[in-house]
N, C-alpha and C. Protein backbone atom coordinates (compact mmCIF):
# COMPACT_ATOMS: atom_id res chain seq x y z
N UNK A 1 0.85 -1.17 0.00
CA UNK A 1 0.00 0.00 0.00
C UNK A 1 0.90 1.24 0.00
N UNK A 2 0.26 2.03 -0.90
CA UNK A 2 1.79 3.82 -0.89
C UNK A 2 0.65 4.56 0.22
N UNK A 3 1.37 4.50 1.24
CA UNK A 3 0.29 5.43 2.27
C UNK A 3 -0.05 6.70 1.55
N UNK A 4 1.00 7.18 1.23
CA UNK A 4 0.53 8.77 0.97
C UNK A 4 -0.65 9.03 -0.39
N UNK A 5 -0.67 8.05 -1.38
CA UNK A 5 -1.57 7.91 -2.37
C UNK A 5 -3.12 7.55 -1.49
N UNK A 6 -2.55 6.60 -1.31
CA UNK A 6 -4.20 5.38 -0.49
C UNK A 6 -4.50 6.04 0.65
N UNK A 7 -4.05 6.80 1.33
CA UNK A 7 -4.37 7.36 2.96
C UNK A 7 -4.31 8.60 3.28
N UNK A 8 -3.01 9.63 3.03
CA UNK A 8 -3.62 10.72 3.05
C UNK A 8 -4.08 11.51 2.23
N UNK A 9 -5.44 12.33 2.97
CA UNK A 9 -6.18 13.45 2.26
C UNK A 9 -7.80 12.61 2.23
N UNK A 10 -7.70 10.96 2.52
CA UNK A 10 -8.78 10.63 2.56
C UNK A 10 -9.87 10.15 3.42
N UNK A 11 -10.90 10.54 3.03
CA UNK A 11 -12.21 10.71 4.10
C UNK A 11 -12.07 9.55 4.60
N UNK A 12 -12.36 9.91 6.50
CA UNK A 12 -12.55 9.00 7.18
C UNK A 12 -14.16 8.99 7.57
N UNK A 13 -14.80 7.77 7.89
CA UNK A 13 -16.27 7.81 8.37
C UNK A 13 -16.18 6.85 9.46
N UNK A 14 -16.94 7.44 10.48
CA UNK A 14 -17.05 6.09 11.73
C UNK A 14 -18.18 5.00 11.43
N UNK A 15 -18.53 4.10 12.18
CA UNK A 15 -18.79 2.90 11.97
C UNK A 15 -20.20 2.68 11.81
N UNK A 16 -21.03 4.28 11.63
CA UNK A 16 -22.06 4.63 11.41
C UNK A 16 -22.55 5.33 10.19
N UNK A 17 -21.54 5.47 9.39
CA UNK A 17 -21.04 6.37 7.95
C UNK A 17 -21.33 7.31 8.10
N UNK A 18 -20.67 8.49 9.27
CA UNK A 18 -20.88 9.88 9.66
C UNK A 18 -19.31 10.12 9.47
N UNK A 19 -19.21 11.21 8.32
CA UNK A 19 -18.18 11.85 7.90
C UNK A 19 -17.19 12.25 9.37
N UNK A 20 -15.97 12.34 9.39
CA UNK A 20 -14.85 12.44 10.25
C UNK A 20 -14.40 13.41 10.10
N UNK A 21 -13.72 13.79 9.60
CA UNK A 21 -12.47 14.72 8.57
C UNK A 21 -11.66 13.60 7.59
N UNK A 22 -10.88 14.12 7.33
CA UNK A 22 -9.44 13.43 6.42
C UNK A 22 -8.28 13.48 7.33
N UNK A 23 -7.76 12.22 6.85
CA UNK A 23 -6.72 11.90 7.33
C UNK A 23 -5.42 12.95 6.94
N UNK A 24 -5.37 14.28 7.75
CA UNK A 24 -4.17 14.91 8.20
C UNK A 24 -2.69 14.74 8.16
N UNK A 25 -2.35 12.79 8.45
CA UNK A 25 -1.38 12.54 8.76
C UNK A 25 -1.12 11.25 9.33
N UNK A 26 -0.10 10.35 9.10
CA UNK A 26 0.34 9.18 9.71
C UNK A 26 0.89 9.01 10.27
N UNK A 27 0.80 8.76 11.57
CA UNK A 27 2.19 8.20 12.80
C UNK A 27 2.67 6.69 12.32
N UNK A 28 4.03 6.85 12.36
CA UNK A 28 4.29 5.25 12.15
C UNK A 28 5.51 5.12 13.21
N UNK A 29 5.40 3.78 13.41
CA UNK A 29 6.55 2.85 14.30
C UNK A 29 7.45 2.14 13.94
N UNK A 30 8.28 2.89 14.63
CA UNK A 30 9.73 2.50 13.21
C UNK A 30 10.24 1.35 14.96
N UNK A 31 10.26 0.24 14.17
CA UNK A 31 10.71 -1.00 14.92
C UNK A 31 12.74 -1.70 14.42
N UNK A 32 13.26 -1.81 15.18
CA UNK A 32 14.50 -2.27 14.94
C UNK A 32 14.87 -3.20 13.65
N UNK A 33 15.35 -3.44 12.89
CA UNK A 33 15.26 -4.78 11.57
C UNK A 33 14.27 -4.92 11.72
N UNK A 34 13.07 -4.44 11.02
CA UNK A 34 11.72 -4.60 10.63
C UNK A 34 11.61 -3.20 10.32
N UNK A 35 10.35 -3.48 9.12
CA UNK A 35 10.13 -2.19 8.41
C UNK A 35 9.04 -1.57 9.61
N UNK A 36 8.84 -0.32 9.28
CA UNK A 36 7.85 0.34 9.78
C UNK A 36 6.28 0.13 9.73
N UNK A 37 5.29 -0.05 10.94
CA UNK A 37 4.47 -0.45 11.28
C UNK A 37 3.25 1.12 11.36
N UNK A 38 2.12 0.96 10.79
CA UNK A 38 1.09 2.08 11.00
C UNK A 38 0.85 2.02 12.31
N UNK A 39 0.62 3.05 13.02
CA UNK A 39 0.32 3.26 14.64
C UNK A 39 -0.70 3.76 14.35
N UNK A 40 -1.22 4.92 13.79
CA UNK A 40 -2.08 5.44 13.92
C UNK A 40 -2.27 6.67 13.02
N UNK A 41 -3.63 7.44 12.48
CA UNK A 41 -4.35 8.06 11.49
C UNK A 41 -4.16 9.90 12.66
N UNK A 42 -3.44 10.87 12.22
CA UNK A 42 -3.74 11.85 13.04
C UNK A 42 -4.64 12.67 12.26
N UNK A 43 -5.43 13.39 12.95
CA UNK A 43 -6.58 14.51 12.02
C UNK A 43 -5.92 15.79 12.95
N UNK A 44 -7.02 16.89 12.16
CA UNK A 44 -6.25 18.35 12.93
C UNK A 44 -6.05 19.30 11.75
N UNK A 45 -6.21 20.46 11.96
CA UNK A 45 -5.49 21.59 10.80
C UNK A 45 -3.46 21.59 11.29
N UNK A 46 -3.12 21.87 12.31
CA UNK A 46 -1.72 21.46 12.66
C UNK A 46 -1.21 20.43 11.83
N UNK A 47 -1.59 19.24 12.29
CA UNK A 47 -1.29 18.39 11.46
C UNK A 47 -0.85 18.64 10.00
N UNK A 48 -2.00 19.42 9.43
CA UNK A 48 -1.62 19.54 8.07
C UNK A 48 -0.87 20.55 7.66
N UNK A 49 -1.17 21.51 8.94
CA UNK A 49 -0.33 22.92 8.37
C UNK A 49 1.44 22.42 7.88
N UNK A 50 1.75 21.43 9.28
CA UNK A 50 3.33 20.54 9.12
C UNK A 50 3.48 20.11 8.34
N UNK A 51 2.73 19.75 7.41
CA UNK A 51 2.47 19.12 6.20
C UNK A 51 3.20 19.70 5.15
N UNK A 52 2.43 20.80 5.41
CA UNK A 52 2.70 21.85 4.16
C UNK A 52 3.71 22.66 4.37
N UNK A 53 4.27 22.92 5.55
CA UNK A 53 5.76 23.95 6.11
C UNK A 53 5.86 24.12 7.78
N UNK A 54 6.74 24.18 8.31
CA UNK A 54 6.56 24.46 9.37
C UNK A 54 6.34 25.87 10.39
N UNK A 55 6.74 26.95 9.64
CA UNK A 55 6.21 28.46 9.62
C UNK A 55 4.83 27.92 9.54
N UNK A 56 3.83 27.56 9.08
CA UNK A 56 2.36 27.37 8.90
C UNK A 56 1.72 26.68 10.14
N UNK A 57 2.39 25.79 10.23
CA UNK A 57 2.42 24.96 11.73
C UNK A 57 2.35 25.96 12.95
N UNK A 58 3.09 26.63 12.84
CA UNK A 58 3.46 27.82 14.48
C UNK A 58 2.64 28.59 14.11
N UNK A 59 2.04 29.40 13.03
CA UNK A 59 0.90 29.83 12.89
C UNK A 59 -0.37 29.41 13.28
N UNK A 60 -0.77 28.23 12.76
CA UNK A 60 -2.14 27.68 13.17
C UNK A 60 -1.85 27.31 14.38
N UNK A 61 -0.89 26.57 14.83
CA UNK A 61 -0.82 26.72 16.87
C UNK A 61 -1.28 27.88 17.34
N UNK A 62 -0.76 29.02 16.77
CA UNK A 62 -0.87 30.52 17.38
C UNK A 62 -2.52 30.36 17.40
N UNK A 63 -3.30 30.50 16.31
CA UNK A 63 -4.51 30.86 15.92
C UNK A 63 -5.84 30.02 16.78
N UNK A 64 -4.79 28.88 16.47
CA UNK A 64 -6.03 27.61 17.05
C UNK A 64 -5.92 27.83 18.60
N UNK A 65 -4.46 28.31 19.29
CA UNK A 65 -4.55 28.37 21.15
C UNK A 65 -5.72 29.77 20.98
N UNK A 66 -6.20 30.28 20.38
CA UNK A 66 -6.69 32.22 20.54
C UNK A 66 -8.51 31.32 20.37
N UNK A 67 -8.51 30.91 19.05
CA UNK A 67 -9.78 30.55 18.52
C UNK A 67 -10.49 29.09 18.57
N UNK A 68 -9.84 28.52 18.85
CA UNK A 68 -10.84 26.85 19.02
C UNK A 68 -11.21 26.58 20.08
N UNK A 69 -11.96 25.59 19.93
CA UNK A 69 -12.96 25.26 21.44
C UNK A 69 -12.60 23.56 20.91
N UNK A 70 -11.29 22.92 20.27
CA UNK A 70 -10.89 21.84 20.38
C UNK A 70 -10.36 21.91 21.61
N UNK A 71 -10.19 20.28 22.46
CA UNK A 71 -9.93 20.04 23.36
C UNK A 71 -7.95 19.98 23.04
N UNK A 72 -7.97 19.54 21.99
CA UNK A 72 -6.58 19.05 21.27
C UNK A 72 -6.47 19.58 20.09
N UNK A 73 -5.49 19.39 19.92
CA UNK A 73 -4.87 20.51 18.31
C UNK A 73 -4.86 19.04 17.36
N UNK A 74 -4.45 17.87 17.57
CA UNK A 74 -4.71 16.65 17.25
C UNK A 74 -5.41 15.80 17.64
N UNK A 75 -5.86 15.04 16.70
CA UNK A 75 -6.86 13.86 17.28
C UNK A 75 -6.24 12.48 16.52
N UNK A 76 -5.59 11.39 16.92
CA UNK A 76 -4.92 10.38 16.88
C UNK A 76 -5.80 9.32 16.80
N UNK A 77 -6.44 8.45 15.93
CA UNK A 77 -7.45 7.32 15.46
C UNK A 77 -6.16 6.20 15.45
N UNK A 78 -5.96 5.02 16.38
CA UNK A 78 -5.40 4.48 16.32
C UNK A 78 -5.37 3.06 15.33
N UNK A 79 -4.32 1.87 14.83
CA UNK A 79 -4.79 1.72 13.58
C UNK A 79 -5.57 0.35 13.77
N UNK A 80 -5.66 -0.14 15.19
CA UNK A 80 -6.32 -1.01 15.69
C UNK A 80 -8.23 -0.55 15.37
N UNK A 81 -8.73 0.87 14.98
CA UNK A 81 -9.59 1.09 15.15
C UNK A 81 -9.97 1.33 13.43
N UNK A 82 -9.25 0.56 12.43
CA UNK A 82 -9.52 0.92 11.15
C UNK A 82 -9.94 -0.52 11.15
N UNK A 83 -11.28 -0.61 10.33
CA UNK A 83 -11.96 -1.53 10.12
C UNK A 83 -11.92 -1.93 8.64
N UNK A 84 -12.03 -0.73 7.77
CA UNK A 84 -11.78 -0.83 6.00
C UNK A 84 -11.02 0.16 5.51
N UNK A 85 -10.29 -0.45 4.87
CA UNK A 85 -10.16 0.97 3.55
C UNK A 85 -10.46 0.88 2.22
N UNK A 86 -11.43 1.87 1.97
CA UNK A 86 -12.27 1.81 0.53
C UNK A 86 -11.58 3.11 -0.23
N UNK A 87 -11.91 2.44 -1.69
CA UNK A 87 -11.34 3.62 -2.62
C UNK A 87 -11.77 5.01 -2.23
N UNK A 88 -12.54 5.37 -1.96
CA UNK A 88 -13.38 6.71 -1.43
C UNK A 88 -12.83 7.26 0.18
N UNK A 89 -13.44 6.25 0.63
CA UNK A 89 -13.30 6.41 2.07
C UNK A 89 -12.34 5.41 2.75
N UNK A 90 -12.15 5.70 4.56
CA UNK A 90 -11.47 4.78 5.23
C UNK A 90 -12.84 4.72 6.54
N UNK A 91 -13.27 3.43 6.75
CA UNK A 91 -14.09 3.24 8.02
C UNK A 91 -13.32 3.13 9.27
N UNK A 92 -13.74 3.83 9.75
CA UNK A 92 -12.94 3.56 11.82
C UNK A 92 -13.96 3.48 12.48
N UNK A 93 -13.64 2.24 13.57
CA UNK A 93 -14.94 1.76 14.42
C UNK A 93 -14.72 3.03 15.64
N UNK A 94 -15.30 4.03 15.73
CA UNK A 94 -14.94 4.64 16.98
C UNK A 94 -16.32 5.53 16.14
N UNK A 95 -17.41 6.33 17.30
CA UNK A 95 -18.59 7.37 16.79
C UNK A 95 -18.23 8.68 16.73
N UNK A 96 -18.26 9.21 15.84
CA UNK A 96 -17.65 10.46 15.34
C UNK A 96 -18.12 11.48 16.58
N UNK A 97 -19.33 11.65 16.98
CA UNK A 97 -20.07 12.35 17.67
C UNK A 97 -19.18 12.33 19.26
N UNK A 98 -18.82 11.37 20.00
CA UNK A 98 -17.54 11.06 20.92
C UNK A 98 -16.48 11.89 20.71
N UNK A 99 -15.84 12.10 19.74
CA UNK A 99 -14.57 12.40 19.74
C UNK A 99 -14.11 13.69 19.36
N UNK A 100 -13.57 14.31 19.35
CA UNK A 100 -12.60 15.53 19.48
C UNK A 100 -12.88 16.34 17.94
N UNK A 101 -12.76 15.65 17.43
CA UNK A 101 -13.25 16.21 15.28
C UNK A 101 -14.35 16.74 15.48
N UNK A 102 -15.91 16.54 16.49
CA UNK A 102 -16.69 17.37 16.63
C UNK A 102 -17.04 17.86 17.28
N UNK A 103 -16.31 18.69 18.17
CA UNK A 103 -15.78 19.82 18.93
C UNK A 103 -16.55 21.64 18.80
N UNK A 104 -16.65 21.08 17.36
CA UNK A 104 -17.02 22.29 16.37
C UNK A 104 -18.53 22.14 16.84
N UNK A 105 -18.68 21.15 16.05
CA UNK A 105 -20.28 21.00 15.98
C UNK A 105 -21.00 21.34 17.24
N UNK A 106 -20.08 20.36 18.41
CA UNK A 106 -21.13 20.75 19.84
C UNK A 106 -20.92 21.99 20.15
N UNK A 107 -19.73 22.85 19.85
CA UNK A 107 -19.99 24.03 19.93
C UNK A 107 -21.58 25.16 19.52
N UNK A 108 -21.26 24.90 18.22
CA UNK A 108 -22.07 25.44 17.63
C UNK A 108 -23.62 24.97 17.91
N UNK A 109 -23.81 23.62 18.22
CA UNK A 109 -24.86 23.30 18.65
C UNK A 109 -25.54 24.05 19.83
N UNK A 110 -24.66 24.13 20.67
CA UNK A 110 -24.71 24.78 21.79
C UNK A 110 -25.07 25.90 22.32
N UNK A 111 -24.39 26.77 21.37
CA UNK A 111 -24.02 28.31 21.50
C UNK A 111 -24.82 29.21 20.21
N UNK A 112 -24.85 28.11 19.12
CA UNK A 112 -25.78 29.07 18.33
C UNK A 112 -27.25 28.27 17.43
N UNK A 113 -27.11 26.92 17.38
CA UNK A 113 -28.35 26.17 16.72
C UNK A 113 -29.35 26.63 17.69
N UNK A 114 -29.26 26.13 18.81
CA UNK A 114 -29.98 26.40 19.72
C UNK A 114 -31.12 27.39 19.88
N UNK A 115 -30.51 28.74 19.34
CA UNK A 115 -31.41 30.41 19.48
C UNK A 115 -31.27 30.49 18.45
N UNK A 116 -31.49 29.81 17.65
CA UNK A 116 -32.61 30.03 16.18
C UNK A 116 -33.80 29.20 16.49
N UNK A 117 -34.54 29.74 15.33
CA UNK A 117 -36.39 29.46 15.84
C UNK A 117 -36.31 27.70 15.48
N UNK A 118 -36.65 26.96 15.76
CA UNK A 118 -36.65 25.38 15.69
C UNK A 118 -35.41 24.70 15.89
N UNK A 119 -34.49 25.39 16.34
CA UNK A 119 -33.30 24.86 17.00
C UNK A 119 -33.08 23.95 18.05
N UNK A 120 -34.09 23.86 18.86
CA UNK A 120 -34.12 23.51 20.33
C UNK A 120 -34.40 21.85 19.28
């Protein structure tokens, strides 16, 4: 498998087919005489900013400590919790709604769905 073709940039869905984000980034485990082992799927704008430069990286740290209501700047899907990988998508048994990627949403649920008229 070429991780970077087959894995990153592509949609993850939990085990309920509720969109995730994209896979950000790969941790791998570099083991002694043996090749390297997948640990785990990281999500995050950080993640990707490193991606793309590391000036971008210390930026979105800056932005995201001022403006997010993430608990974490990363969120780490470990690879014990990948169930498929499809041409489109990657399934992970873990509920999107649980975890840290929708952070946003309960925000917003919270603070502004709410006080609009049929929000409640």
């Amino acid at each position: 498998m070429d991780l970077v073709r087959d894995v990153l940039d592509k949609q993850l869905v939990d085990r309920e087919g509720t969109p995730l984000g994209r896979v950000d980034g790969v941790v791998l485990e570099l083991r002694v005489n043996e090749p390297p082992r997948v640990d785990a799927f990281e999500l995050g704008a950080v993640v990707l900013a490193r991606r793309l430069h590391p000036r971008l990286e210390s930026w979105v740290r800056q932005v995201r400590a001022r403006l997010s209501v993430r608990k974490t700047a990363r969120y780490r899907i470990p690879w014990e919790k990948v169930q498929e990988i499809h041409f489109k998508h990657i399934q992970v048994d873990v509920r999107a709604i649980d975890t840290p990627a929708f952070d946003w949403e309960r925000w917003l649920r919270r603070k502004v769905v709410r006080h609009l008229p049929g929000g409640e």
